[in-house]
Every structure is written in structure tokens, then in C-alpha cells.
N, C-alpha and C. Protein backbone atom coordinates (compact mmCIF):
# COMPACT_ATOMS: atom_id res chain seq x y z
N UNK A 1 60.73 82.70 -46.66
CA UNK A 1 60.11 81.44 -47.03
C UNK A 1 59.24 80.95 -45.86
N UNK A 2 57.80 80.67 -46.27
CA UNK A 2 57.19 80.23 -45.30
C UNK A 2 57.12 78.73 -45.03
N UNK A 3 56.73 78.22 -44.27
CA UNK A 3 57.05 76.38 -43.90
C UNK A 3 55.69 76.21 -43.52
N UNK A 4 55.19 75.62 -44.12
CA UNK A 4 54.02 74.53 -43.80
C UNK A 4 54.37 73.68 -42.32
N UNK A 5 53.11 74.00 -41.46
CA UNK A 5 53.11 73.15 -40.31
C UNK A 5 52.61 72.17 -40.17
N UNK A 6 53.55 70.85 -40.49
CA UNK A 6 52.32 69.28 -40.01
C UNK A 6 52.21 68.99 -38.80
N UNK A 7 50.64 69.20 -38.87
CA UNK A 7 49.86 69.73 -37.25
C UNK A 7 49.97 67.97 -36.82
N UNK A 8 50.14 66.95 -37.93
CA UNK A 8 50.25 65.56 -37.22
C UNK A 8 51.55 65.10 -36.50
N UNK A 9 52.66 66.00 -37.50
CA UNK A 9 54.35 65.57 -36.43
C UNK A 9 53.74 66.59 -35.16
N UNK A 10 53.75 67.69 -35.40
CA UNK A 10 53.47 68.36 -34.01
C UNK A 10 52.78 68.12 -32.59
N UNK A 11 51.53 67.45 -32.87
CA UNK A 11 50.81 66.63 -31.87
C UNK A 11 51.81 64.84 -31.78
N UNK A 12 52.75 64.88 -32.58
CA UNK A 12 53.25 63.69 -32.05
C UNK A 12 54.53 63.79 -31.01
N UNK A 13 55.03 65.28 -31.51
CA UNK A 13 56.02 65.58 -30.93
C UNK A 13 55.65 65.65 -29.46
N UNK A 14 54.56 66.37 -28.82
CA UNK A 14 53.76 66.98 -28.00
C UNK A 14 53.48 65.91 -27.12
N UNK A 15 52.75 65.00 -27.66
CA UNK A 15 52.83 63.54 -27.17
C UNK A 15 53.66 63.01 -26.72
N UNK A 16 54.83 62.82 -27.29
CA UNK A 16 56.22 62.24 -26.75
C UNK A 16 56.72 63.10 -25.07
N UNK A 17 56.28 64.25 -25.18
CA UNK A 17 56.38 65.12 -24.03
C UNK A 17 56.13 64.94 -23.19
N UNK A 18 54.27 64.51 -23.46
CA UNK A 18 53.59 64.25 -22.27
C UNK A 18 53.51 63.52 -21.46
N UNK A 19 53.84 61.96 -22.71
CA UNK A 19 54.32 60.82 -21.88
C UNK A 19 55.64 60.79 -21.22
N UNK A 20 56.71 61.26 -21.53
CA UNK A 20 57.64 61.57 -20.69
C UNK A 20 57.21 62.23 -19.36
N UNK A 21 56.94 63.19 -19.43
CA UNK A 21 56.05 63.82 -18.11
C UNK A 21 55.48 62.85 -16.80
N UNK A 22 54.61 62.35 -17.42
CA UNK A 22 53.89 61.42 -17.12
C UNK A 22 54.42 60.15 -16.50
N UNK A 23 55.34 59.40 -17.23
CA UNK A 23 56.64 58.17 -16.84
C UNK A 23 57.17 58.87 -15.36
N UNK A 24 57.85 60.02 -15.90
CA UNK A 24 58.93 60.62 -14.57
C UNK A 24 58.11 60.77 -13.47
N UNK A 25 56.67 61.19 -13.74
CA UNK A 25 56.06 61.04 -12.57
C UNK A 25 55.49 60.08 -11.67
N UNK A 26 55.67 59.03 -12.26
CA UNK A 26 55.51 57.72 -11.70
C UNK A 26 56.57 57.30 -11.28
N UNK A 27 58.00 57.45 -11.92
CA UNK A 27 59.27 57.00 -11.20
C UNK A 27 59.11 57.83 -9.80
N UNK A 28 58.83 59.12 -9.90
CA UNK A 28 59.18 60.10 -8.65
C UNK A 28 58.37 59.29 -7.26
N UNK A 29 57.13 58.79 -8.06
CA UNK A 29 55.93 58.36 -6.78
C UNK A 29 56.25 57.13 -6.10
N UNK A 30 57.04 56.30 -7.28
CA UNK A 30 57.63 54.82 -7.25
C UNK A 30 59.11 55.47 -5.88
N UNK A 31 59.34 56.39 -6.29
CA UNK A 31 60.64 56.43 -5.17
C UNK A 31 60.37 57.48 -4.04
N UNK A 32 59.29 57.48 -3.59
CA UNK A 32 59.57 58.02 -2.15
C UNK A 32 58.64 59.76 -2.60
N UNK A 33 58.83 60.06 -3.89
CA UNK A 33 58.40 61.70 -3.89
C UNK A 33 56.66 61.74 -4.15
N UNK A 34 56.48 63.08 -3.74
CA UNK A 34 54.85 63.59 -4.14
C UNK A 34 55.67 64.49 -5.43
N UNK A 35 54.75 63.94 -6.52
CA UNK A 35 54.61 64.54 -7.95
C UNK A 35 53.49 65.08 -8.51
N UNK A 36 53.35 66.11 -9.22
CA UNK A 36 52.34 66.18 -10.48
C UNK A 36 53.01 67.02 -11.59
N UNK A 37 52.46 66.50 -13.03
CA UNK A 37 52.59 67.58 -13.46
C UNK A 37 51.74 68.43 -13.93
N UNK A 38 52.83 69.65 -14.89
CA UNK A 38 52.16 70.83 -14.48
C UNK A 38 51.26 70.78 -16.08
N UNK A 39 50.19 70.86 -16.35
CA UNK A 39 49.65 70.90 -18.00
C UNK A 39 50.29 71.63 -18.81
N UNK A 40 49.81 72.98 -18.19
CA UNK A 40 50.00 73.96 -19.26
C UNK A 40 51.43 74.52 -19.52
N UNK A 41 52.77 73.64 -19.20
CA UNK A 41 54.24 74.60 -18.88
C UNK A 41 54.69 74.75 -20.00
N UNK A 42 54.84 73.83 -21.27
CA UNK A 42 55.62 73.58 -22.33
C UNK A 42 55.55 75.44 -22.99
N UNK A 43 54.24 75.63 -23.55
CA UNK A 43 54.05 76.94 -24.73
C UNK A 43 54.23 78.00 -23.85
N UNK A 44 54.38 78.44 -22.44
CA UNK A 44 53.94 79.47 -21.73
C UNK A 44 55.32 80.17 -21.16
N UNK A 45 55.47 81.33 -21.42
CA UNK A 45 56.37 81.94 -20.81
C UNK A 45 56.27 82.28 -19.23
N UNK A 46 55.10 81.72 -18.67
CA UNK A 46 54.99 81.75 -17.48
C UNK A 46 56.48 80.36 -16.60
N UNK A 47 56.84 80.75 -15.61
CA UNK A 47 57.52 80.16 -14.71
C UNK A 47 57.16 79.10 -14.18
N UNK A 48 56.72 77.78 -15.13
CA UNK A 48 56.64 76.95 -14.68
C UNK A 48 57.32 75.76 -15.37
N UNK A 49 57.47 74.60 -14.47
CA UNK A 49 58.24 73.75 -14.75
C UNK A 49 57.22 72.62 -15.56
N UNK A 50 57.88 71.29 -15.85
CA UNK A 50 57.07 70.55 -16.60
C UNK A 50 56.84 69.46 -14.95
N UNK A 51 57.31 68.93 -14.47
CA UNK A 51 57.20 68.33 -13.41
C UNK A 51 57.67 69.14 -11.80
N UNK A 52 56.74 69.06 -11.06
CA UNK A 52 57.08 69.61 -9.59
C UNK A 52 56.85 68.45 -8.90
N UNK A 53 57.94 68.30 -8.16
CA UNK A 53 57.98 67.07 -6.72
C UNK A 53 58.66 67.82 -5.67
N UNK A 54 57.85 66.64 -4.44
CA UNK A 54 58.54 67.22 -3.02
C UNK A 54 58.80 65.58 -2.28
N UNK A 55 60.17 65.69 -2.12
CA UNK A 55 60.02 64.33 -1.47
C UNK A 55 61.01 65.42 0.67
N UNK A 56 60.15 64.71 1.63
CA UNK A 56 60.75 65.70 2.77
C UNK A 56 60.59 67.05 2.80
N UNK A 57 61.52 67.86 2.72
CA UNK A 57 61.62 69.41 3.22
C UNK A 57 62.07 70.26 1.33
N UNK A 58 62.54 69.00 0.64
CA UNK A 58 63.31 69.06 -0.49
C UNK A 58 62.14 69.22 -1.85
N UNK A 59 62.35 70.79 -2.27
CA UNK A 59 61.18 70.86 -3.65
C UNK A 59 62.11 70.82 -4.51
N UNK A 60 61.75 69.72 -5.76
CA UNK A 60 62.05 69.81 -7.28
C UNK A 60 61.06 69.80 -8.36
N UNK A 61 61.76 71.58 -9.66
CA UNK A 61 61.51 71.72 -10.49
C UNK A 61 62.22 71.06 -11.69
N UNK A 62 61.30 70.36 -12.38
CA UNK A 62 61.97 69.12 -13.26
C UNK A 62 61.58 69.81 -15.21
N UNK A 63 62.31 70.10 -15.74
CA UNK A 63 61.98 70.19 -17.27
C UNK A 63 62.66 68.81 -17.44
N UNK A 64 62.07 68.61 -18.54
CA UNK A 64 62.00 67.35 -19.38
C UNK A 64 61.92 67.11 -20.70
N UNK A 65 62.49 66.50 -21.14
CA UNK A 65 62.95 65.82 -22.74
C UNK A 65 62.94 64.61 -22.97
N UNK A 66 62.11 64.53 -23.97
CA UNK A 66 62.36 63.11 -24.92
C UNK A 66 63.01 63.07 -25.59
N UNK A 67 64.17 62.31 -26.56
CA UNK A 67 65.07 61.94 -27.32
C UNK A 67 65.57 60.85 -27.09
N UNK A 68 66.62 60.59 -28.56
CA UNK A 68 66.59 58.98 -28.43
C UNK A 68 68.10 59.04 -27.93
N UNK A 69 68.91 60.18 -28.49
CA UNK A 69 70.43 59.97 -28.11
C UNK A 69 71.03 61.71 -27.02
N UNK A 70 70.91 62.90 -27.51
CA UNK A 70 70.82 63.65 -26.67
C UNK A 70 69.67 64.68 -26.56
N UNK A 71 70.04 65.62 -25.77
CA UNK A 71 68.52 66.64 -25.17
C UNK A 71 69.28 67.86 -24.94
N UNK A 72 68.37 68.90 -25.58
CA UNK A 72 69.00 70.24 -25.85
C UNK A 72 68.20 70.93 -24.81
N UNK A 73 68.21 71.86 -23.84
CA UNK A 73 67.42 72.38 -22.84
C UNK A 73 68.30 73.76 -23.22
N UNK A 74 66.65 74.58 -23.89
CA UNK A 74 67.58 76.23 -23.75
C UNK A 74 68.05 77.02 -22.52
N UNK A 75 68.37 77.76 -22.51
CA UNK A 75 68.56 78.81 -21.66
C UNK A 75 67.20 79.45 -20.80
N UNK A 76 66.26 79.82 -21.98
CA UNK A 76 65.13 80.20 -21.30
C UNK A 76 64.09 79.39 -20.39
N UNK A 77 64.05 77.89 -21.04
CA UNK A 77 63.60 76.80 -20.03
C UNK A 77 64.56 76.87 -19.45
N UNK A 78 65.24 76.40 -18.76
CA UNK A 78 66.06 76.17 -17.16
C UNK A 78 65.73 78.18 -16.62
N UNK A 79 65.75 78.60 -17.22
CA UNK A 79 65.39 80.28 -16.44
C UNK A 79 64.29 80.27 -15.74
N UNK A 80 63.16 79.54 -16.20
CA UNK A 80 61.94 79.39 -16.26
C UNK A 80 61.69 78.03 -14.63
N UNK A 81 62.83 77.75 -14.04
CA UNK A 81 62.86 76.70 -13.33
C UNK A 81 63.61 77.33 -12.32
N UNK A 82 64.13 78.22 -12.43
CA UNK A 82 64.47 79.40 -10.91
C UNK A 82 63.78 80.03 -10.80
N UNK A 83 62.86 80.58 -12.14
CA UNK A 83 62.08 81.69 -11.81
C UNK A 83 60.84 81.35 -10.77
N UNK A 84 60.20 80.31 -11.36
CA UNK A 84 59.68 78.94 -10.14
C UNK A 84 59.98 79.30 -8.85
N UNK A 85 61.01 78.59 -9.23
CA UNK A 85 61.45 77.98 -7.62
C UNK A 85 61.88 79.34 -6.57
N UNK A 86 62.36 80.45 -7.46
CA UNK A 86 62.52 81.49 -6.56
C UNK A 86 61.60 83.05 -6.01
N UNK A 87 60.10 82.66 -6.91
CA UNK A 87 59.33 83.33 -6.90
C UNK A 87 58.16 82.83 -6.13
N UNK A 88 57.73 81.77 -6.05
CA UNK A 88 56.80 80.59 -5.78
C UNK A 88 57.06 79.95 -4.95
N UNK A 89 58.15 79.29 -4.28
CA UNK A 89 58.73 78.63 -3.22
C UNK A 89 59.12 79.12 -1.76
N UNK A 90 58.63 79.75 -1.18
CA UNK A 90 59.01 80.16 0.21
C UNK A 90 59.68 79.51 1.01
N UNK A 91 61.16 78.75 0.34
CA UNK A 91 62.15 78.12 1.34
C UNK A 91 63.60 78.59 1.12
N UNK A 92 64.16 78.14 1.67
CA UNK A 92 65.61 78.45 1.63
C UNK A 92 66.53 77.83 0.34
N UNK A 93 67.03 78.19 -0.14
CA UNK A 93 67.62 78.02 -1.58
C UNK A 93 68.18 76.53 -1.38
N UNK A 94 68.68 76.24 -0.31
CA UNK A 94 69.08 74.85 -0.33
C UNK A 94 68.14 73.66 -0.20
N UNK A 95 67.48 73.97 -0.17
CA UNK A 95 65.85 73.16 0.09
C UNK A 95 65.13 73.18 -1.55
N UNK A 96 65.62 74.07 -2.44
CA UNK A 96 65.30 73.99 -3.89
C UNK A 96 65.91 73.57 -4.35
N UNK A 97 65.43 73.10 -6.17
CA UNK A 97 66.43 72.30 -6.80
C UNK A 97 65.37 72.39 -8.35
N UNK A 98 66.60 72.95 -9.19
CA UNK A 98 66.37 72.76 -10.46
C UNK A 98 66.92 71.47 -11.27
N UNK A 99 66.27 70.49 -11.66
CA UNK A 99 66.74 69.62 -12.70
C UNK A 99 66.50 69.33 -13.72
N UNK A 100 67.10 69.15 -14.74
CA UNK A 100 66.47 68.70 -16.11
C UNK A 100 66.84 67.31 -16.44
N UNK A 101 66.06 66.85 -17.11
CA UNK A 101 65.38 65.05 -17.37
C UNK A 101 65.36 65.17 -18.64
N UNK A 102 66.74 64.14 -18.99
CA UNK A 102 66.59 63.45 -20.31
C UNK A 102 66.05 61.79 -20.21
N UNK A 103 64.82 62.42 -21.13
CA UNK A 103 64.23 60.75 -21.03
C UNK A 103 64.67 59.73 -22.34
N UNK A 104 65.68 59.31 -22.56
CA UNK A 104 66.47 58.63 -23.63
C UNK A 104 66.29 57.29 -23.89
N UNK A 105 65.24 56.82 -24.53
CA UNK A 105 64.95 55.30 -24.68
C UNK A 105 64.26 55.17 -23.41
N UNK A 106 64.71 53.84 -23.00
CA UNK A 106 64.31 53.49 -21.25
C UNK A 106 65.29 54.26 -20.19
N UNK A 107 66.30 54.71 -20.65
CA UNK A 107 67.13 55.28 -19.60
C UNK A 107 66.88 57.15 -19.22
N UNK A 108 67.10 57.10 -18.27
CA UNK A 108 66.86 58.70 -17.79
C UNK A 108 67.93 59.19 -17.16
N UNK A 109 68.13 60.11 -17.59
CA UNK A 109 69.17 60.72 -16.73
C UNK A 109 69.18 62.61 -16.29
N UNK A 110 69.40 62.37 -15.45
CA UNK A 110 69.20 64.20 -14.73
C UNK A 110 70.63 64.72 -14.32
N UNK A 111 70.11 66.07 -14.50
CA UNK A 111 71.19 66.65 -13.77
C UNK A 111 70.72 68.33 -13.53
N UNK A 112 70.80 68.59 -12.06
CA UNK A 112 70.58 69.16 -11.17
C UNK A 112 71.59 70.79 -11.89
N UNK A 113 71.04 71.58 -11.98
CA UNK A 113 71.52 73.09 -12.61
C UNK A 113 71.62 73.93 -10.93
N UNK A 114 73.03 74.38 -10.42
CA UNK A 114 73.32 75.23 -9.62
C UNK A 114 73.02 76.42 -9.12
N UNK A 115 72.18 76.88 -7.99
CA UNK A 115 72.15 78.02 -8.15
C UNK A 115 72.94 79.11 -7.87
N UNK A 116 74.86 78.53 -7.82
CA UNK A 116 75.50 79.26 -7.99
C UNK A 116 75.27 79.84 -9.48
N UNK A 117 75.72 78.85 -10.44
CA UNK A 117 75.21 79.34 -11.57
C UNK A 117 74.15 80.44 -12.07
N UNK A 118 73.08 80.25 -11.61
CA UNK A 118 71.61 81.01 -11.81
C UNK A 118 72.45 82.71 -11.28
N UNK A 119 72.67 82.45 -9.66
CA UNK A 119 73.17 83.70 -8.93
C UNK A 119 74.02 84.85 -9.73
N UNK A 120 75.03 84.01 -10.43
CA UNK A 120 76.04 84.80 -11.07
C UNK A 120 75.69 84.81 -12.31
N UNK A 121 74.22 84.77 -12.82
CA UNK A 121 73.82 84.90 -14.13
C UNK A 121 74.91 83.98 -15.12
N UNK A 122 75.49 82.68 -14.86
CA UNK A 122 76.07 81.91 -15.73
C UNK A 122 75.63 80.61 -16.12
N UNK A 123 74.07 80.90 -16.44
CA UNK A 123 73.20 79.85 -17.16
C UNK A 123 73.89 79.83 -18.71
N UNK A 124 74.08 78.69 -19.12
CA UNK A 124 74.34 78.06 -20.28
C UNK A 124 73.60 78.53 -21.60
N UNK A 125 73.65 79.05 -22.81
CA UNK A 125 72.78 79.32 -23.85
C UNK A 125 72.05 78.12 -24.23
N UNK A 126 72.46 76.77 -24.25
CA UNK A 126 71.52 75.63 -23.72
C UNK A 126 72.49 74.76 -23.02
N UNK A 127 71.77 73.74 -22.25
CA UNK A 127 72.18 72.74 -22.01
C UNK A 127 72.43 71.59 -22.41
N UNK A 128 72.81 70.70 -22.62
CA UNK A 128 72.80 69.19 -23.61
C UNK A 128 73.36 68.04 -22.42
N UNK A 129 72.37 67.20 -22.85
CA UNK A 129 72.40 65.61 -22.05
C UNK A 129 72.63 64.98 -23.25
N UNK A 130 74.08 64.01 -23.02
CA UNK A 130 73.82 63.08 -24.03
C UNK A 130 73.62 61.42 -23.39
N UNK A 131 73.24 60.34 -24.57
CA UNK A 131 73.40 59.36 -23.47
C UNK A 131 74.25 58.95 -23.01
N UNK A 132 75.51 58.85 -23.28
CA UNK A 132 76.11 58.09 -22.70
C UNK A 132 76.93 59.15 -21.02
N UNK A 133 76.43 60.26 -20.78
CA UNK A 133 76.53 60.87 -20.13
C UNK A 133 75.74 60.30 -18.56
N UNK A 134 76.69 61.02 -17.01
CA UNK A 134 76.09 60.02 -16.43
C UNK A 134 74.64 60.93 -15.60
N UNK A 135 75.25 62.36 -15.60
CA UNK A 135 74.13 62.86 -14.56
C UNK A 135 74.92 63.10 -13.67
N UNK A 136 74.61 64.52 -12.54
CA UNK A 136 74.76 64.41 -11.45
C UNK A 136 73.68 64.62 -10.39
N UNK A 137 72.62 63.89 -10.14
CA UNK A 137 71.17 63.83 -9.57
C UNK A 137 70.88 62.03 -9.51
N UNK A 138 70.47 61.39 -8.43
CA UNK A 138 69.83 60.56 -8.32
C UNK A 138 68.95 60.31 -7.58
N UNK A 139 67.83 59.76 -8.02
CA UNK A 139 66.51 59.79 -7.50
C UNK A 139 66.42 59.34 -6.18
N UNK A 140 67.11 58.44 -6.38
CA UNK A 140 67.17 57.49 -5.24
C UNK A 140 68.12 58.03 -4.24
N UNK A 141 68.85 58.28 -4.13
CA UNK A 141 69.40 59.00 -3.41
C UNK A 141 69.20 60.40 -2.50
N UNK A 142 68.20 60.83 -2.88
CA UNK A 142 68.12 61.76 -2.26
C UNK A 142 67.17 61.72 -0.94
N UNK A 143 67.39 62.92 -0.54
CA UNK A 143 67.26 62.83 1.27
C UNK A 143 65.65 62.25 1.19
């Protein structure tokens, strides 16, 4: 069975993305970090993230989600955020940092993916943020 694509939800969906993108990168600039993001990351099997910041000695690769209650992050995005950071980054693993950003209403919440995890190939088939979940990453907090 084939499915008709409404190219108008799709560019709305897309939208919702961008402006998320876009928000987090103003929180990042609002707190201390250098941000941009990246255009082309969403469709591309290339190794890139949706947001890159450096606040100090400290680089973060940021994927990102809009939703209103939780956020599903596959397996292959967060892969796609070591592959980054460990191909592209010429620092010491502790100086990197993968996170993913649920942008949920007005509230955001992150949480930082291990690269013990990554190391021992025990990335998640996806990830899920819900809201009432707290995160373990804060913006503000960091070095």
C-alpha cells in the first residue's frame, strides 16, 4: 500500500525542527557557549549533529526534538553524534560530549549519552525523553 505524502504536514514538521534548533541555539549563546547550527544534518547520513557548541576546552554534539510530551531519538541519530565527535574532533574523549535535546513545550531537557556506552557498542535501539523526566546535563552548569 502506497501513502500519499502531505508535503504541507511535512514542511511543518521540518519547521518545528528548525525552530527548535534555532531556540537551543540561543539558550547555548544566552549561557556562556559558541553555537551554530548545522543546516543540512536532519536527511543526511553524514555524521553530523543538529547543533554544535563549544563553551571552554568542552565540544557539544546536540540532536534535537520537538514534542509536546516525549522524544524518541533512534539509535542511528545518537551514532551519528560519536561518529562526529570521534572522527572530526581532535580532543580527548573527555573534552567531548554527546547530548540529545528534548524541546517539550517551553521546557527542555537533555541528557548527555556515555561514551562508555558508545565504546562497548551499548547504544540504545532508541532513546526516549519524557517530560516529566529530569535529564542528566545542565546548561548552566557546565564548566
Amino acid at each position: 500500500m502506497v501513502r500519499e505524502v502531505d508535503t504541507a504536514e511535512l514542511r511543518r514538521w521540518r519547521k518545528r525542527g528548525f525552530y527548535s534548533e534555532n531556540v537551543l541555539v540561543k539558550l547555548l549563546t544566552k549561557n556562556g557557549y559558541h553555537a551554530v547550527r548545522v543546516p543540512v544534518s536532519n536527511p543526511s547520513l553524514n555524521p553530523l549533529p543538529d547543533v554544535i557548541a563549544r563553551k571552554n576546552s568542552e565540544i557539544y554534539a546536540f540532536e534535537v526534538k520537538n514534542a509536546s510530551y516525549y522524544a524518541y531519538f533512534p539509535k542511528q541519530q545518537i551514532e551519528k553524534l560519536f561518529r562526529f565527535l570521534e572522527e572530526l574532533i581532535p580532543l580527548e574523549k573527555t573534552h567531548k560530549h554527546a547530548v540529545l535535546a528534548a524541546h517539550l513545550g517551553k521546557k527542555w531537557i537533555f541528557k548527555e549519552i556515555s561514551w562508555k556506552d558508545w565504546d562497548k557498542k551499548r547504544l540504545p535501539e532508541k532513546a526516549r525523553i519524557l517530560k516529566r523526566d529530569r535529564g542528566n546535563f545542565n546548561l548552566i552548569k557546565q564548566s
